[in-house]
Protein backbone atom coordinates (compact mmCIF):
# COMPACT_ATOMS: atom_id res chain seq x y z
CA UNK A 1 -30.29 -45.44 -40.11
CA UNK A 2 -30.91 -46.24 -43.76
CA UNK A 3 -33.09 -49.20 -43.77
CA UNK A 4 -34.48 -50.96 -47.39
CA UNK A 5 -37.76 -49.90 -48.67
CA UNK A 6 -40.96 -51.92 -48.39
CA UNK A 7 -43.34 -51.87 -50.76
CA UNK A 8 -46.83 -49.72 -50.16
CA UNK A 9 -48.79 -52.81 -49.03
CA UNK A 10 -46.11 -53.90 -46.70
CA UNK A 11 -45.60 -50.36 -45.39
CA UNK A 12 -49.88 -49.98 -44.88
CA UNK A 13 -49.25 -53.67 -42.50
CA UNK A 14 -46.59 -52.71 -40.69
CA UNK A 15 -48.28 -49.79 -39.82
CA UNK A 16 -51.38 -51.35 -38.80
CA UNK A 17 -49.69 -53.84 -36.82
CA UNK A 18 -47.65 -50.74 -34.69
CA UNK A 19 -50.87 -48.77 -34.32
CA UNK A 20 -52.75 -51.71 -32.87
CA UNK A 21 -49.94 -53.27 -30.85
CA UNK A 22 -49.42 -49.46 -29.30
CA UNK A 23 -53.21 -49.32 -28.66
CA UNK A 24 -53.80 -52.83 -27.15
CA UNK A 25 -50.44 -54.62 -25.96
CA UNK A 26 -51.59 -57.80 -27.52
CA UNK A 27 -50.54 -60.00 -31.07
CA UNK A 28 -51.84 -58.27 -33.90
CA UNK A 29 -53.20 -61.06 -36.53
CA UNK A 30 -54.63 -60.72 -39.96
CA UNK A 31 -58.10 -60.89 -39.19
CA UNK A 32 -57.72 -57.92 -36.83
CA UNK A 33 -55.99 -55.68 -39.58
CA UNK A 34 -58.62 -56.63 -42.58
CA UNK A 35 -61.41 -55.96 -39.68
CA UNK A 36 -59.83 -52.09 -38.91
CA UNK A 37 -57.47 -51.29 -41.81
CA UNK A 38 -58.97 -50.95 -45.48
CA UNK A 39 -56.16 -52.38 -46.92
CA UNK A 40 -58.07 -53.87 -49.81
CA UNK A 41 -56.95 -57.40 -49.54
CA UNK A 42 -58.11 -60.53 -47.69
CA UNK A 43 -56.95 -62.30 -44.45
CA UNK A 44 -54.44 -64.51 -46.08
CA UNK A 45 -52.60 -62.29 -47.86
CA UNK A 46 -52.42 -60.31 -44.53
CA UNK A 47 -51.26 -63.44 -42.80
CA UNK A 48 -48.23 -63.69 -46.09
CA UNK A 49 -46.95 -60.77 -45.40
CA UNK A 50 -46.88 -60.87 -42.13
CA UNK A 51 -44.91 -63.95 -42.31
CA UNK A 52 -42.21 -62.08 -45.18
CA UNK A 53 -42.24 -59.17 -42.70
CA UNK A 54 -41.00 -61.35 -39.44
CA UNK A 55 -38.36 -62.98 -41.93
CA UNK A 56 -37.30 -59.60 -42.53
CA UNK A 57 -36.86 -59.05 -39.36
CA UNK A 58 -39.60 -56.45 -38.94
CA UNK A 59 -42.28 -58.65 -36.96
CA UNK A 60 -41.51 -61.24 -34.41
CA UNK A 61 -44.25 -63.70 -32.77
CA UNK A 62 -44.67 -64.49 -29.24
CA UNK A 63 -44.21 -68.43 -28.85
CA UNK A 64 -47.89 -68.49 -27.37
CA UNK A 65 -49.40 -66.25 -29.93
CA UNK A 66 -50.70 -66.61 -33.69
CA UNK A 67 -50.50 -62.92 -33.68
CA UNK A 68 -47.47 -60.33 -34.95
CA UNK A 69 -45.66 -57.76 -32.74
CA UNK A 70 -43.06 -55.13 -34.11
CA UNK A 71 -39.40 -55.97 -33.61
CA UNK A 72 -37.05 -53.08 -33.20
CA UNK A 73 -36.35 -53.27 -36.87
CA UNK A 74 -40.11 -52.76 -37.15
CA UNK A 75 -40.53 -49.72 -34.50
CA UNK A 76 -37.27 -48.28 -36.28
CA UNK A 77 -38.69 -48.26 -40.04
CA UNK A 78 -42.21 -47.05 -38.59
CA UNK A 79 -40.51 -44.01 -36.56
CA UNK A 80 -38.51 -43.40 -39.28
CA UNK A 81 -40.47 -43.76 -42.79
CA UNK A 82 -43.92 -44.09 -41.59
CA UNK A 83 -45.18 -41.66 -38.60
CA UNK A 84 -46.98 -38.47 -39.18
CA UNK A 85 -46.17 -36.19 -36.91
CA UNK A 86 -48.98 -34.47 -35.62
CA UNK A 87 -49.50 -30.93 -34.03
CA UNK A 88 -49.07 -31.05 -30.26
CA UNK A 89 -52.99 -29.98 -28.98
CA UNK A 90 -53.47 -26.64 -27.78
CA UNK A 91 -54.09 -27.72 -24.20
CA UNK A 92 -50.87 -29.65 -24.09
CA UNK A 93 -48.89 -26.81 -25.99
CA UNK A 94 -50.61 -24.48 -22.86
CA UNK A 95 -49.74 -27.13 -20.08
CA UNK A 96 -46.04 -27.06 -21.19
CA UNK A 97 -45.84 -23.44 -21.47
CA UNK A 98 -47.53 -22.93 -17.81
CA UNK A 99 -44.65 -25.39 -16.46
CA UNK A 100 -41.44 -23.69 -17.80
CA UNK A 101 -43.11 -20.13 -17.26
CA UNK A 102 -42.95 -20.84 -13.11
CA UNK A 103 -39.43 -20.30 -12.61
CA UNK A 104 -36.18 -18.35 -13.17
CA UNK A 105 -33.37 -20.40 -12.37
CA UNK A 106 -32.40 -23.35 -14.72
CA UNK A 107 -32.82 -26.24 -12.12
CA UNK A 108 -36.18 -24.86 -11.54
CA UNK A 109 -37.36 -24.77 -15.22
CA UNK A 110 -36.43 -27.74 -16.41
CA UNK A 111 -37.81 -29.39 -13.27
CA UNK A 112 -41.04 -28.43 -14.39
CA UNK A 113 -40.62 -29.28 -18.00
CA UNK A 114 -39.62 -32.61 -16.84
CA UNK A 115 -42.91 -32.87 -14.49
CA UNK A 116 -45.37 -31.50 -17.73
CA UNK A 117 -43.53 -33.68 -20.09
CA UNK A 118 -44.45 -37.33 -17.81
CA UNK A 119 -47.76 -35.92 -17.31
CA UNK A 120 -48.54 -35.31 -20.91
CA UNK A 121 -47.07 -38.58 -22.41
CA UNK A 122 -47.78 -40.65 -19.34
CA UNK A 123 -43.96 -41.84 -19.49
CA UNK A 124 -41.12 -41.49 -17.11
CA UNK A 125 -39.60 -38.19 -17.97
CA UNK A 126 -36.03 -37.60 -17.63
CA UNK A 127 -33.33 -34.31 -17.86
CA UNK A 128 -29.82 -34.05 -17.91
CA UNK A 129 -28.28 -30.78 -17.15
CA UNK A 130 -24.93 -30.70 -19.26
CA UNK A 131 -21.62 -31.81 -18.06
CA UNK A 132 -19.56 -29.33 -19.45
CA UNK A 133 -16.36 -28.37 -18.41
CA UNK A 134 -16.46 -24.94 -20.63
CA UNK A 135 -19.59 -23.68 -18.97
CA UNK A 136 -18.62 -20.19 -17.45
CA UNK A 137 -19.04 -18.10 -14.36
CA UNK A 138 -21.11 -15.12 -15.13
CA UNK A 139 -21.19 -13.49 -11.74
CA UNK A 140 -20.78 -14.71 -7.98
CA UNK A 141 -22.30 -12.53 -4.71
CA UNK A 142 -21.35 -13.19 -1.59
CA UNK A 143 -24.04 -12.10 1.11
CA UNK A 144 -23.84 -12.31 4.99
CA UNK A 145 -26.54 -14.11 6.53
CA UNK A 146 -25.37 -13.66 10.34
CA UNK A 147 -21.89 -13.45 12.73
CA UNK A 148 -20.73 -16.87 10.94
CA UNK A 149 -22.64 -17.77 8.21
CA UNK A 150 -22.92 -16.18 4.41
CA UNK A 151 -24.25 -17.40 0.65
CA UNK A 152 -22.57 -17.89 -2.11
CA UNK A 153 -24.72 -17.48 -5.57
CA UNK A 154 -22.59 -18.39 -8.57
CA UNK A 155 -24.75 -18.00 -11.75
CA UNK A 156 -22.99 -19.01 -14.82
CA UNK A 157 -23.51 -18.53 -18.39
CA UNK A 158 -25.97 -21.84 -19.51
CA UNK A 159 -28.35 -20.35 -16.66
CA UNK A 160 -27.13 -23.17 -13.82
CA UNK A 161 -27.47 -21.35 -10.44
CA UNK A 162 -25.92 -22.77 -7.65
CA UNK A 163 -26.56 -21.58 -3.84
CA UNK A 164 -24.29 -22.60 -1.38
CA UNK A 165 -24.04 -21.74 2.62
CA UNK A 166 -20.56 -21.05 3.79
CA UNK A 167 -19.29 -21.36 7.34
CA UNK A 168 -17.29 -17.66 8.15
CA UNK A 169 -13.98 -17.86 10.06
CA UNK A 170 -14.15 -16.02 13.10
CA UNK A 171 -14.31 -12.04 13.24
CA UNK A 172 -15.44 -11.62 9.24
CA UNK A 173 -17.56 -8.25 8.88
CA UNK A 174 -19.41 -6.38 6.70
CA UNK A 175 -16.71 -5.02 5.07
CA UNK A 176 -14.69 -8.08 4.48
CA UNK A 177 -18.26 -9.55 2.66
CA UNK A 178 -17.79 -6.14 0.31
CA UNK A 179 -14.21 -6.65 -0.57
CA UNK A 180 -14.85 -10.42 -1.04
CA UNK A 181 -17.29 -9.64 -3.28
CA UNK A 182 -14.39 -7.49 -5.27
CA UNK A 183 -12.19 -9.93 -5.35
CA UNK A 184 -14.83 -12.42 -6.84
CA UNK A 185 -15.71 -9.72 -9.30
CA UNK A 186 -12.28 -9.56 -10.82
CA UNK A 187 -11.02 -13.60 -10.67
CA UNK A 188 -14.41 -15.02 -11.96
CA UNK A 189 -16.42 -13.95 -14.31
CA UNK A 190 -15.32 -15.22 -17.80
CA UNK A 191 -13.93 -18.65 -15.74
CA UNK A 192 -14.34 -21.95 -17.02
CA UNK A 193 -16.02 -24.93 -14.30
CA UNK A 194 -12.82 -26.88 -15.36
CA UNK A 195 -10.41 -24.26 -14.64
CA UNK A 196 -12.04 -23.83 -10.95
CA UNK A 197 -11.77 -27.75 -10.08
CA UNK A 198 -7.61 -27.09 -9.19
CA UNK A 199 -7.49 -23.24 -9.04
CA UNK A 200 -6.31 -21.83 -5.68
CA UNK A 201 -7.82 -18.91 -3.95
CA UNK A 202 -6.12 -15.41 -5.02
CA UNK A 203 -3.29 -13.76 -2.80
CA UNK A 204 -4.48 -10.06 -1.89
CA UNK A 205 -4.01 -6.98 0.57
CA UNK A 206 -5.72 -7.79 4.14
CA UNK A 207 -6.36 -9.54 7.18
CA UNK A 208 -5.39 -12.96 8.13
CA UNK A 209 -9.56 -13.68 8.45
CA UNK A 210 -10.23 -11.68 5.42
CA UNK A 211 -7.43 -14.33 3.59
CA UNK A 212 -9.26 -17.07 5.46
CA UNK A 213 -12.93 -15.74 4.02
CA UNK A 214 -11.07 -15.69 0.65
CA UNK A 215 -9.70 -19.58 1.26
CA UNK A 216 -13.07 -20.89 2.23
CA UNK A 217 -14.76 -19.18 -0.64
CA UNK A 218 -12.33 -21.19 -2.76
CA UNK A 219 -12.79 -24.42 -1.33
CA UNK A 220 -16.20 -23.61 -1.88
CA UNK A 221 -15.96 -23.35 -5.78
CA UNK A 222 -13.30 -26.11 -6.80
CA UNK A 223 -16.43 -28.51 -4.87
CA UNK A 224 -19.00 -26.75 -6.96
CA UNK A 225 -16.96 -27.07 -10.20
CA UNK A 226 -16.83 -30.99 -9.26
CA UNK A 227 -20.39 -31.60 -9.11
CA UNK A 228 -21.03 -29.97 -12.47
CA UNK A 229 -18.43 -32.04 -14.07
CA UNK A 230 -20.68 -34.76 -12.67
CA UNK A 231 -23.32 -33.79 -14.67
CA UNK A 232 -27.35 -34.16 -13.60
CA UNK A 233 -30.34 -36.24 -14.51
CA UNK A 234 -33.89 -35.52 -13.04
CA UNK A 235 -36.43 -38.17 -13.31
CA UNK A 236 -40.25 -37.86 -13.15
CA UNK A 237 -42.80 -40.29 -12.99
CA UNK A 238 -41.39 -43.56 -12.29
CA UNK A 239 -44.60 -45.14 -11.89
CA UNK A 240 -45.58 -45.13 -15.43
CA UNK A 241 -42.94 -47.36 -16.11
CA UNK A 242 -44.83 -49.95 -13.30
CA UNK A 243 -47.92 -49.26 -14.57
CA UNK A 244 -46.84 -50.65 -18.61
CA UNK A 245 -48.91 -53.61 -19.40
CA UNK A 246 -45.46 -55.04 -19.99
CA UNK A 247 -45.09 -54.71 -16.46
CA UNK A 248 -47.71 -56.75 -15.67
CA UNK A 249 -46.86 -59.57 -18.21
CA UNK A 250 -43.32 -59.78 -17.73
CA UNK A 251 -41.52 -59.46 -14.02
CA UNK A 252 -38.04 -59.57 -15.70
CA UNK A 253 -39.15 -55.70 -17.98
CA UNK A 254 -39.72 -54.61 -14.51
CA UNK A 255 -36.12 -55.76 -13.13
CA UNK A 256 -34.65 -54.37 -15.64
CA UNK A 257 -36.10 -51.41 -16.26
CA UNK A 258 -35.26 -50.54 -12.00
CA UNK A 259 -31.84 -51.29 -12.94
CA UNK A 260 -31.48 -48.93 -15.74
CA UNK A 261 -33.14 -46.00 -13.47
CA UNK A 262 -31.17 -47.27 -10.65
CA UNK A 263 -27.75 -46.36 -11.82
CA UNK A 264 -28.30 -42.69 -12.90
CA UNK A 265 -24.29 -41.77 -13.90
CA UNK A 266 -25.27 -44.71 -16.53
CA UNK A 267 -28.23 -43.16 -17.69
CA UNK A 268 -27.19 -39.61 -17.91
CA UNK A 269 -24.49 -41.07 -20.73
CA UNK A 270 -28.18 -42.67 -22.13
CA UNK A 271 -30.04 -39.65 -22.58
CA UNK A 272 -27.01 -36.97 -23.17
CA UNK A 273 -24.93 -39.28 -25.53
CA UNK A 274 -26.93 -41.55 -27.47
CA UNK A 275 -25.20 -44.06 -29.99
CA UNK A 276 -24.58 -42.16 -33.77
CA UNK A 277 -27.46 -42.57 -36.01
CA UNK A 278 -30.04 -42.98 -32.89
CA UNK A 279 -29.55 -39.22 -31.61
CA UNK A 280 -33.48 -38.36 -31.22
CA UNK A 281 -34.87 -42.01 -30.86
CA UNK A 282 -33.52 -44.96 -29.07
CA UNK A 283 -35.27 -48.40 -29.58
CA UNK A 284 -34.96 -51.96 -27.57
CA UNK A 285 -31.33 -53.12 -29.03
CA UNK A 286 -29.99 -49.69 -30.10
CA UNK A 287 -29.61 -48.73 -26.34
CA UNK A 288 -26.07 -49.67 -25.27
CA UNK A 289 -27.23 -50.99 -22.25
CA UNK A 290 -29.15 -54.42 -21.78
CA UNK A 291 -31.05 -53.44 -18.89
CA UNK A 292 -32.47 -51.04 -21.67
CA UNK A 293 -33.21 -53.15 -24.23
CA UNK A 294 -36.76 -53.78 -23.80
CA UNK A 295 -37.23 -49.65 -23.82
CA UNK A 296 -37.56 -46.46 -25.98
CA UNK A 297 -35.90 -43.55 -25.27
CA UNK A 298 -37.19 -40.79 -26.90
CA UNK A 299 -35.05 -37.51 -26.49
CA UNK A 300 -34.23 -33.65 -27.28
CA UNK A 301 -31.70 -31.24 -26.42
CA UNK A 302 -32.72 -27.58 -25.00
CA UNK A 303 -30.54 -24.60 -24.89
CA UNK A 304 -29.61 -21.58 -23.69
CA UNK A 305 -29.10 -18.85 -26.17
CA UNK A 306 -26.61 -20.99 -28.72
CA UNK A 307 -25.61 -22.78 -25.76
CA UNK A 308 -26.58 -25.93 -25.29
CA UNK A 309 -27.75 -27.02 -21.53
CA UNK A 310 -29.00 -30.42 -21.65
CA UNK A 311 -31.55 -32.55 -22.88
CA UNK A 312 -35.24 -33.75 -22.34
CA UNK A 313 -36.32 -37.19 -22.43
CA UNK A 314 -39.16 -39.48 -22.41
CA UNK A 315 -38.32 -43.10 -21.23
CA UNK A 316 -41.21 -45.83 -21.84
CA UNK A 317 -41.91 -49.49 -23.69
CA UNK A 318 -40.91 -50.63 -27.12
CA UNK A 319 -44.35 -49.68 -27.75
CA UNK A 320 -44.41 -46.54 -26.63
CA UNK A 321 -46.93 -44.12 -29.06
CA UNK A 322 -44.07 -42.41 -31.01
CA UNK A 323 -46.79 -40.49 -32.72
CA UNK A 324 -47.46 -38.43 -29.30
CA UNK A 325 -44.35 -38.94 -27.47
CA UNK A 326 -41.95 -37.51 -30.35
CA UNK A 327 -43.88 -34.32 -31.27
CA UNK A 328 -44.11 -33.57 -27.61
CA UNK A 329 -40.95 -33.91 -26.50
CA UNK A 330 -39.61 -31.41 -29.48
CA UNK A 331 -42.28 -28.82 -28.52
CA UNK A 332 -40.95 -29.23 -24.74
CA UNK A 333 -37.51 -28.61 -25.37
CA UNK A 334 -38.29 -25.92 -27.64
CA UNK A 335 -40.79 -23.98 -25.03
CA UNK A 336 -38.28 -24.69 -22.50
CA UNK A 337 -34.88 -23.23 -24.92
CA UNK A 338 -37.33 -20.09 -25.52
CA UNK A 339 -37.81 -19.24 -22.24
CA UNK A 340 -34.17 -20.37 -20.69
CA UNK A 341 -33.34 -17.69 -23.70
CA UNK A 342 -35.60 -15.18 -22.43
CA UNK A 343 -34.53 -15.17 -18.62
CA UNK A 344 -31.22 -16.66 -18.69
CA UNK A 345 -29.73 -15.93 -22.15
CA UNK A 346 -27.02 -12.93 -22.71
């Protein structure tokens, strides 16, 4: 979003006024910048700009308050022309690294990703696993587990795993397990999730209960294919949302933000598909949804190989400290793309 430039002094305010609103969840007014910013210039000036800055539309001002708070024009220009970055610290970078090194299977990682990720930033974390309808079968096995019972492991190729317990028909052995496990061999690798949700189970050579094995293991996959079309968020540490001063000053930030969480097919189109122009950073308005509008969504995608698999997310307040939450969230998604890549990649 291309937004008009402010001039230096204007720029060193606005600033101010984000850093200490971040810090304290209160008005920011003049005196308090002149006190803890050497900006060179005296209260009333402050106080000038600050009044050209809110009829720019970069400041508002709480009915009850002399004081300044950013507006989403504000938090936008400040994320976008005025944040350094910093380095994620080493202990942080090591805390991330220890989550998304405890686990092979893609659920697993980015469960832990999601867990470091709140922890660090003290936000509600939050990651879709991709909807994708061109996500592929790599292999399936078929194992018996007793007289009527077996797994079926379907790995496919953005590192999903999915484990599901099959009831046998009646008389299935050992040897009807092998050539199922044949037949999977040759019809699925190299399939698409979409192509499974209406395919029918193969005609071959055999017993009526080896065809019946064969029908179940079927049924089996069009229901997996289903859920991944679904798509999948994970959420992590929903009390930091309670715990915002926000949440303490305003019950209707609370009622809103448990009906964003609440409907989670809405909010995996919030973190996966974010409007154009807001693809890493979401602020107040530029959600699409109003029960968002008084949050930040700040967000990354990970991968597998050149694959992508989903996305990591940190969900907090307006005045949320971009300054930690952004670098963070990159690192994450990287650490967590190396290491899908490692174990999961082709």
């Amino acid at each position: 979003m291309k937004l008009p430039e402010l001039e230096p002094r204007k720029r060193s305010i606005l600033r101010a006024v984000v850093v200490e609103y971040v810090a304290a969840a209160e008005p920011v007014g003049s005196e308090l910048i002149v006190r803890k910013h050497s900006l060179g210039v005296k209260s009333a000036t402050v106080r000038s700009e600050l009044a050209e800055m809110a009829e720019m539309g970069y400041l508002e001002q709480p009915h009850t308050s002399a004081g300044r708070i950013p507006s989403d024009l504000g938090y936008r220009y400040y994320v976008d022309y005025l944040l350094e970055k910093p380095t994620v610290p080493p202990e942080a970078k090591q805390e991330v690294a220890s989550s998304v090194e405890e686990g092979e299977v893609l659920l697993t990682l980015v469960h832990e990703a999601t867990r470091a990720l709140s922890r660090l930033t003290q936000l509600l974390a939050a990651a879709t696993i991709l909807r994708d309808g061109r996500v592929t079968i790599r292999n399936a096995v078929l194992s018996a587990l007793g007289p009527d019972k077996a797994l079926l492991v379907l790995v496919f190729n953005n590192g999903h795993v999915e484990n599901r317990l099959l009831d046998c028909p009646p008389g299935i052995t050992l040897t009807d397990i092998g050539v199922a496990n044949e037949i999977l061999n040759r019809h699925l690798p190299g399939k698409t999730v979409r192509s499974l949700v209406r395919s029918r189970a193969p005609i071959e050579p055999g017993p009526a209960s080896q065809a019946a094995l064969i029908d179940a293991i079927w049924a089996v996959l069009r229901s997996v294919a289903r859920d991944i079309l679904r798509g999948q968020i994970l959420l992590d540490g929903e009390e930091y949302i309670l715990a915002q001063p926000e949440a303490r000053k305003d019950a209707d930030f609370v009622d809103r933000a448990l009906r964003a969480l609440s409907d989670t097919a809405a909010l995996y189109e919030d973190v996966q598909n974010p409007p154009e122009g807001c693809e890493n950073v979401t602020i107040g308005h530029e959600n699409r949804r109003d029960e968002l509008h008084g949050l930040s969504i700040v967000r990354r995608s990970f991968f597998v190989g050149e694959t992508e698999a989903g996305t990591l997310a940190v969900i907090g307040p307006r005045r949320m400290a971009y300054d930690r939450s952004i670098p963070l969230v990159e690192y994450a998604a990287k650490a967590l793309s190396h290491v899908l890549g490692k174990y999961l990649g082709n």
